[in-house]
Structure formats: structure tokens, C-alpha cells
PDB file of N, CA and C in Angstrom:
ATOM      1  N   UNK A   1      22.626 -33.902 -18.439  1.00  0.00           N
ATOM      2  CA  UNK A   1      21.584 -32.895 -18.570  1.00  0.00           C
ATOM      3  C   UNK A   1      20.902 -32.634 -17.224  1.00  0.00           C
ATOM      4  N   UNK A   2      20.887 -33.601 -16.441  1.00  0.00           N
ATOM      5  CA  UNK A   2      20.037 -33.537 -15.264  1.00  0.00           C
ATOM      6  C   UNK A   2      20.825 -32.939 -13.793  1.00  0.00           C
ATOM      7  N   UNK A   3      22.169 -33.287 -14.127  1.00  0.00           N
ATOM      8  CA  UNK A   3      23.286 -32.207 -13.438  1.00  0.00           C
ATOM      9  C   UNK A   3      23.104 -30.920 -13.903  1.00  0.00           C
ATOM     10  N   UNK A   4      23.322 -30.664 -14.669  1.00  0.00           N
ATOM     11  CA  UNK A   4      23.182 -29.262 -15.235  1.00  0.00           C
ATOM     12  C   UNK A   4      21.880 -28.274 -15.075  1.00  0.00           C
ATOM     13  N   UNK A   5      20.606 -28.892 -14.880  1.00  0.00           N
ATOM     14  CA  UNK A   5      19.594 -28.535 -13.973  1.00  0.00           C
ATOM     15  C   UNK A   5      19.761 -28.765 -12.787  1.00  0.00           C
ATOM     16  N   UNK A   6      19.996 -29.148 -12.169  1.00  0.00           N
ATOM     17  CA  UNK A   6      20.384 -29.465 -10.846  1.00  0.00           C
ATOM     18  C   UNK A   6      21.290 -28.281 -10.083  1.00  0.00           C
ATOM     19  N   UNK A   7      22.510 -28.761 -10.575  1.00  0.00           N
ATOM     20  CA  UNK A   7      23.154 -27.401 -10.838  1.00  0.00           C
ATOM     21  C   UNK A   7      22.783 -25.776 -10.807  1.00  0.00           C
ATOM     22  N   UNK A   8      21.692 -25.652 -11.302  1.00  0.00           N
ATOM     23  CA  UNK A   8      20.747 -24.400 -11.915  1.00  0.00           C
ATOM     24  C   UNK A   8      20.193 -23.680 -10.945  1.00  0.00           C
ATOM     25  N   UNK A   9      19.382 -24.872 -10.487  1.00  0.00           N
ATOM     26  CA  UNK A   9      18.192 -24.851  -9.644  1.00  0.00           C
ATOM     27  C   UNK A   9      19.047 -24.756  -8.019  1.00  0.00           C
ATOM     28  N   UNK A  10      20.295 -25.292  -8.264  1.00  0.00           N
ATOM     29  CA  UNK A  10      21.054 -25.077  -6.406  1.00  0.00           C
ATOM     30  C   UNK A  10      21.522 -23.651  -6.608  1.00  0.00           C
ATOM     31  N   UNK A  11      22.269 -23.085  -7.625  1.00  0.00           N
ATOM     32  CA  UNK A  11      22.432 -21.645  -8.131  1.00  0.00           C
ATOM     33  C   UNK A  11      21.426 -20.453  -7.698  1.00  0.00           C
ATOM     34  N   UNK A  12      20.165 -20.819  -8.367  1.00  0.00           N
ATOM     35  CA  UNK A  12      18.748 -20.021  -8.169  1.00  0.00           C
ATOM     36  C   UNK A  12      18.739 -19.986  -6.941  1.00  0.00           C
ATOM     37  N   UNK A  13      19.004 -20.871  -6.106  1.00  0.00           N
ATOM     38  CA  UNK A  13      18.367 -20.856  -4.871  1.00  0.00           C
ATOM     39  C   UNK A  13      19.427 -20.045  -3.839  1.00  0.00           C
ATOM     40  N   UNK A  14      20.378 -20.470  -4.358  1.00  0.00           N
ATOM     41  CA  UNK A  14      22.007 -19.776  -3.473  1.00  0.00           C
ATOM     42  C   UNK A  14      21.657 -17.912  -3.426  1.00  0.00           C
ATOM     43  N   UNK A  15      21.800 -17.850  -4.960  1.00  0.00           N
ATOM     44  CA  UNK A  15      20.768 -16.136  -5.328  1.00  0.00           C
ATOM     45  C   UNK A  15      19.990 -15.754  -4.562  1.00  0.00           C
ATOM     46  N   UNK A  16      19.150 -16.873  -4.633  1.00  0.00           N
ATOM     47  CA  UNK A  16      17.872 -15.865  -3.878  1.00  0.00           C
ATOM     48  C   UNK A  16      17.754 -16.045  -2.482  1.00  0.00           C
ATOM     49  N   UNK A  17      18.819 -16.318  -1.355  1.00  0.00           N
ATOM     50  CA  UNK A  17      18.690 -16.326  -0.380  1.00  0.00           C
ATOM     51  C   UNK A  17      19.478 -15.510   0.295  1.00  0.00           C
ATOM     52  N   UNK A  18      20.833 -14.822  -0.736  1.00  0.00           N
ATOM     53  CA  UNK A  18      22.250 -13.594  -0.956  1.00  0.00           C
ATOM     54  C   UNK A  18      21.151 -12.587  -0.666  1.00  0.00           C
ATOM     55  N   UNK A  19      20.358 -12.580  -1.949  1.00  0.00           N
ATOM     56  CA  UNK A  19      19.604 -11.235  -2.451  1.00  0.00           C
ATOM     57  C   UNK A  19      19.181 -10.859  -0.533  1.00  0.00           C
ATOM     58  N   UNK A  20      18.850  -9.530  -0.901  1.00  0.00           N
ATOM     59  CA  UNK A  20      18.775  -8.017   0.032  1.00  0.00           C
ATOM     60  C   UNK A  20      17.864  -7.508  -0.390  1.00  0.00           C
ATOM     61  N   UNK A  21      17.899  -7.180  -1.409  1.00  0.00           N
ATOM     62  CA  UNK A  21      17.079  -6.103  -2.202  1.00  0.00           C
ATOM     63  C   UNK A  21      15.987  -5.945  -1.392  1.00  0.00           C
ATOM     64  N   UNK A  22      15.034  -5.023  -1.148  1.00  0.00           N
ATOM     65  CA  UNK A  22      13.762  -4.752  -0.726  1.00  0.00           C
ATOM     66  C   UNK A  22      13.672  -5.409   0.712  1.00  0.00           C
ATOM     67  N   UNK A  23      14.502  -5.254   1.548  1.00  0.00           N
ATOM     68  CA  UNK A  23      14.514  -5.865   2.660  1.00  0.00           C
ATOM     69  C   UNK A  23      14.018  -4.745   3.601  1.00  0.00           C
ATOM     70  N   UNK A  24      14.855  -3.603   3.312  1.00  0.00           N
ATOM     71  CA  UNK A  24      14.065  -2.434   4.072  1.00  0.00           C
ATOM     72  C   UNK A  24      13.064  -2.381   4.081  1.00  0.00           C
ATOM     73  N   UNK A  25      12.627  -2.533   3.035  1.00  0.00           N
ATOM     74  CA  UNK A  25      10.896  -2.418   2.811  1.00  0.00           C
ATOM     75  C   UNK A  25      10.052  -3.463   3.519  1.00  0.00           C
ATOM     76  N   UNK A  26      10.411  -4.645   4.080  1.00  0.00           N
ATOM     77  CA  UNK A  26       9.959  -5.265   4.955  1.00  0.00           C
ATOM     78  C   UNK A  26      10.645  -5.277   6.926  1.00  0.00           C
ATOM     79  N   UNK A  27      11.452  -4.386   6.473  1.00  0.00           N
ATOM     80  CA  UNK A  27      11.637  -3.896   8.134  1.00  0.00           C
ATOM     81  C   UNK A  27      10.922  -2.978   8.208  1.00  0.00           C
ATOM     82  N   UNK A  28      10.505  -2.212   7.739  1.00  0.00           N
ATOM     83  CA  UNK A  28       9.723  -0.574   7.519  1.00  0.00           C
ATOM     84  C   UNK A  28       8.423  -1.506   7.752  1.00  0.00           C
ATOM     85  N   UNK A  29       7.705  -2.010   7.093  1.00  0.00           N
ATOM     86  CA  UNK A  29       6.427  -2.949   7.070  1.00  0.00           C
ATOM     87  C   UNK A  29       6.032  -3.326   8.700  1.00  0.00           C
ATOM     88  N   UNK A  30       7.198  -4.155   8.971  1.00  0.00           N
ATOM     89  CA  UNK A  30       6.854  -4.829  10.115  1.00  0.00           C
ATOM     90  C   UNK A  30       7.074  -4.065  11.357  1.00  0.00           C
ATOM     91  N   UNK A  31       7.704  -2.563  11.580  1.00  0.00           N
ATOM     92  CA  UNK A  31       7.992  -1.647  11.921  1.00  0.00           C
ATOM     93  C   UNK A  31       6.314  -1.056  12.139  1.00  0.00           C
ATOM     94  N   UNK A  32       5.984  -0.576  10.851  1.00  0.00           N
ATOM     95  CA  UNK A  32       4.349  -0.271  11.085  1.00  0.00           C
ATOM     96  C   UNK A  32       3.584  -0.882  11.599  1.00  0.00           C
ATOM     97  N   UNK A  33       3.573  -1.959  11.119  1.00  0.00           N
ATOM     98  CA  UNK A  33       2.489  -3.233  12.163  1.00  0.00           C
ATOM     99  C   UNK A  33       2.684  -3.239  13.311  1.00  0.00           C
ATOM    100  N   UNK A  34       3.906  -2.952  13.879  1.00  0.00           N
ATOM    101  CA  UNK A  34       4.299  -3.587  15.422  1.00  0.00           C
ATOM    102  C   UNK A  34       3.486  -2.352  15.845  1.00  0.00           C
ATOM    103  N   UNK A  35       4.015  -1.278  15.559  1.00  0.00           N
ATOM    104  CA  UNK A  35       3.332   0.648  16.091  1.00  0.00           C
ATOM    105  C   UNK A  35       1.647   0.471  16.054  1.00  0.00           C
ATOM    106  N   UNK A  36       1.339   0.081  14.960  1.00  0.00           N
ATOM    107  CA  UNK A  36      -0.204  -0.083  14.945  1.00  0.00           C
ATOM    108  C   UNK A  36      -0.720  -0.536  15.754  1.00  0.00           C
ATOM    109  N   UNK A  37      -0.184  -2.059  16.299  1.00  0.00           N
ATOM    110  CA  UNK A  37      -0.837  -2.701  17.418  1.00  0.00           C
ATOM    111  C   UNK A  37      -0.596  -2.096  18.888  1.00  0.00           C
ATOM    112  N   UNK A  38       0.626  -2.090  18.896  1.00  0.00           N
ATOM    113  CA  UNK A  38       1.026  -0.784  20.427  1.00  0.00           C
ATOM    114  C   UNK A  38      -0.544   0.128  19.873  1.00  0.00           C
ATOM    115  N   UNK A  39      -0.443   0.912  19.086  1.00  0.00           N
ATOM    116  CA  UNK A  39      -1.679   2.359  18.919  1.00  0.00           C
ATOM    117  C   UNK A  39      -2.917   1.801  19.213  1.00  0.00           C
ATOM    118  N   UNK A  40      -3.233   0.727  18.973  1.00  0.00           N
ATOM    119  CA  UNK A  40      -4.868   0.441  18.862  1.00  0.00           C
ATOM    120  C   UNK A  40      -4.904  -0.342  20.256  1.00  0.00           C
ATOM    121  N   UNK A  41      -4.292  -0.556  20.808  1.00  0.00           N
ATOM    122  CA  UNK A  41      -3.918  -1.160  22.481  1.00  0.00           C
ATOM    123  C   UNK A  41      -4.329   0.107  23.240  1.00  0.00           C
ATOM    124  N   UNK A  42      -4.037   1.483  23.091  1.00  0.00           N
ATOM    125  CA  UNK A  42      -4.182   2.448  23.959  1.00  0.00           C
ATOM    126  C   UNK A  42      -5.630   3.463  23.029  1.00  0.00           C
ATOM    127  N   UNK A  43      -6.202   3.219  22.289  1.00  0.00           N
ATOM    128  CA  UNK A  43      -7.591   3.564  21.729  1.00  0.00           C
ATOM    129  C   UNK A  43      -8.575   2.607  22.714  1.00  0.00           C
ATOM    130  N   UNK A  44      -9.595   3.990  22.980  1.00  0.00           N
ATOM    131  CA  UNK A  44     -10.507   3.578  23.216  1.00  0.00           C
ATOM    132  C   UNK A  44     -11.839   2.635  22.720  1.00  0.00           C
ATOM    133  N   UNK A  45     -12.185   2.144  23.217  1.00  0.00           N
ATOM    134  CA  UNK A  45     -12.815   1.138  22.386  1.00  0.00           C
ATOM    135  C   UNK A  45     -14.001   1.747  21.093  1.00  0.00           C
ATOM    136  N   UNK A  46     -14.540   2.799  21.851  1.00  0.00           N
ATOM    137  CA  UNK A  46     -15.058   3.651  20.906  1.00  0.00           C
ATOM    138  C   UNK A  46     -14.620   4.078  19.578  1.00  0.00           C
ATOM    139  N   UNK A  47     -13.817   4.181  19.523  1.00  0.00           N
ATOM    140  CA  UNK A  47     -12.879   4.291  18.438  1.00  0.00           C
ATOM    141  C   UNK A  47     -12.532   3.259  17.200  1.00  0.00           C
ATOM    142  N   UNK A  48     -12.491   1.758  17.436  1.00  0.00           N
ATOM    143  CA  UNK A  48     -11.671   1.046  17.303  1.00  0.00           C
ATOM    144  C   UNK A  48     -12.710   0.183  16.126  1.00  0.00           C
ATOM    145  N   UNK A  49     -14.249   0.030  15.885  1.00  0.00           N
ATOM    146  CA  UNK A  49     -14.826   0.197  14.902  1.00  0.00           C
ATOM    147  C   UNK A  49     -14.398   1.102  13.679  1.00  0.00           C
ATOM    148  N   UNK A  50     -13.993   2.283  14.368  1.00  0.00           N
ATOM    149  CA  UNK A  50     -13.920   2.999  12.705  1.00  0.00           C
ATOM    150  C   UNK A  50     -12.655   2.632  12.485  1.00  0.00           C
ATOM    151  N   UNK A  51     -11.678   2.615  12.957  1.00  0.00           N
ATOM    152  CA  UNK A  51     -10.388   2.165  12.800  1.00  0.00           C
ATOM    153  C   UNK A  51     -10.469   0.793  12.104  1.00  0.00           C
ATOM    154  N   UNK A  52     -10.887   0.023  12.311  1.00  0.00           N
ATOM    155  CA  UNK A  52     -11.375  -1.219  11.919  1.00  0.00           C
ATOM    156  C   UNK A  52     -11.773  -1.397  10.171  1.00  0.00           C
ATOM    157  N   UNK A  53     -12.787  -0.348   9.904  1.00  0.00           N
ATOM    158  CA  UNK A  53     -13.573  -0.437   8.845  1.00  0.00           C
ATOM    159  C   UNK A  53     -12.137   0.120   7.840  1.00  0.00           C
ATOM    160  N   UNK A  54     -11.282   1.331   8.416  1.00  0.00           N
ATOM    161  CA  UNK A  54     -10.032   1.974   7.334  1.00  0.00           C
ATOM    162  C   UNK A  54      -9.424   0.715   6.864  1.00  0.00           C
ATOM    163  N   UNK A  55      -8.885  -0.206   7.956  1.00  0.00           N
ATOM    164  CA  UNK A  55      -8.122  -0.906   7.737  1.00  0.00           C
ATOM    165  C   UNK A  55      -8.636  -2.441   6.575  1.00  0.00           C
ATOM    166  N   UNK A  56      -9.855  -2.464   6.460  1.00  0.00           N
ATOM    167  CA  UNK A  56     -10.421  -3.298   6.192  1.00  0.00           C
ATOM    168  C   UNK A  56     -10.692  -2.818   4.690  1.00  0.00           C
ATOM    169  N   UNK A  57     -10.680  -1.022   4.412  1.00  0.00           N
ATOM    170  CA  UNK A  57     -11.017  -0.679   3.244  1.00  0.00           C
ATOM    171  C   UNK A  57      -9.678  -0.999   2.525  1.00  0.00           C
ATOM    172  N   UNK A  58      -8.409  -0.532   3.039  1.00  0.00           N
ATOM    173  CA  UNK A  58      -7.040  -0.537   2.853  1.00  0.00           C
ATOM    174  C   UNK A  58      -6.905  -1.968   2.058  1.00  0.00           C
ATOM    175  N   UNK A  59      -7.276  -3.117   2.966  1.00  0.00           N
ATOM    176  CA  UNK A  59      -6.799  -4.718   2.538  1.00  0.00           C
ATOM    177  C   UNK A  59      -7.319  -4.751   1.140  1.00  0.00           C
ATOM    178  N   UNK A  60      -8.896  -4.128   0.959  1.00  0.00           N
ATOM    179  CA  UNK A  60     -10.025  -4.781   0.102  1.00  0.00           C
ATOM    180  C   UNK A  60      -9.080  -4.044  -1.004  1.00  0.00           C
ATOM    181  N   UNK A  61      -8.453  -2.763  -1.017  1.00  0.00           N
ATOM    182  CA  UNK A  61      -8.371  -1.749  -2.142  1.00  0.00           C
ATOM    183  C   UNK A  61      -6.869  -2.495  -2.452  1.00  0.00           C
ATOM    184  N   UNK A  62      -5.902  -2.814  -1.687  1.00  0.00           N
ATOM    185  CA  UNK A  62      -4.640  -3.260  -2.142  1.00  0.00           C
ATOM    186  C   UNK A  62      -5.274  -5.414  -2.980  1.00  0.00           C
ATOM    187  N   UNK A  63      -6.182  -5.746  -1.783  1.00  0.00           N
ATOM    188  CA  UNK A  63      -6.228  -6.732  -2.964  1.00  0.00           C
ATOM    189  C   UNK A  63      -6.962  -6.618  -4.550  1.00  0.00           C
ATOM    190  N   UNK A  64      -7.586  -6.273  -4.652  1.00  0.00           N
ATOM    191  CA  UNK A  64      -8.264  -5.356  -5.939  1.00  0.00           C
ATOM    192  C   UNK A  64      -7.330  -5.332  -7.371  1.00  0.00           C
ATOM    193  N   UNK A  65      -5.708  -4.675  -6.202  1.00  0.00           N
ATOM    194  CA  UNK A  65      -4.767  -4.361  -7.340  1.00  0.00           C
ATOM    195  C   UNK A  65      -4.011  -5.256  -8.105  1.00  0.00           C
TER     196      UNK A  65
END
């Protein structure tokens, strides 16, 4: 019985390290982040408060969900 979980659990893991799926979606992600930081590098500092507060509304509203 304890092979046979064993077994299971090396399976699950083989899966989920194959899997792809939604991978774009974290090159696209980290794609944005990298651009963001280049963008807010060449903003003036004046700026970079309000920029600040979007990004901060963004986090609060996605954790929320």
C-alpha cells in the first residue's frame, strides 16, 4: 500500500514538472516587470509618487480577489 502511494506521489510530481501550461503567462509577467523597472528608472522623480500609489492600488485590488 505504501508503494503504491509512493508510486503516486513520484507520478504527481513527474506531471507537474512536464506540465507547460500557462508558462507564457509567466514569461509575459516577467516581461512586464522587467519594462516597468527599465520605465520608472527614466521617470522623473516627480512622477514616481503617483506611479507608486497605481501600483499599490493594483496589489490591494488583485489581493482583495
Amino acid at each position: 500500500m505504501e508503494a503504491e502511494i509512493m508510486r503516486e506521489s513520484l507520478l504527481l510530481l513527474f506531471n507537474l514538472f512536464k506540465e507547460e501550461r500557462g508558462q507564457d503567462l509567466i514569461e509575459y509577467a516577467l516581461l512586464c516587470a522587467a519594462i516597468a523597472i527599465i520605465v520608472a528608472g527614466f521617470l522623473p522623480p516627480s512622477i514616481m509618487p503617483s506611479v507608486s500609489s497605481i501600483f499599490s492600488k493594483l496589489t490591494s485590488s488583485m489581493a482583495l480577489s
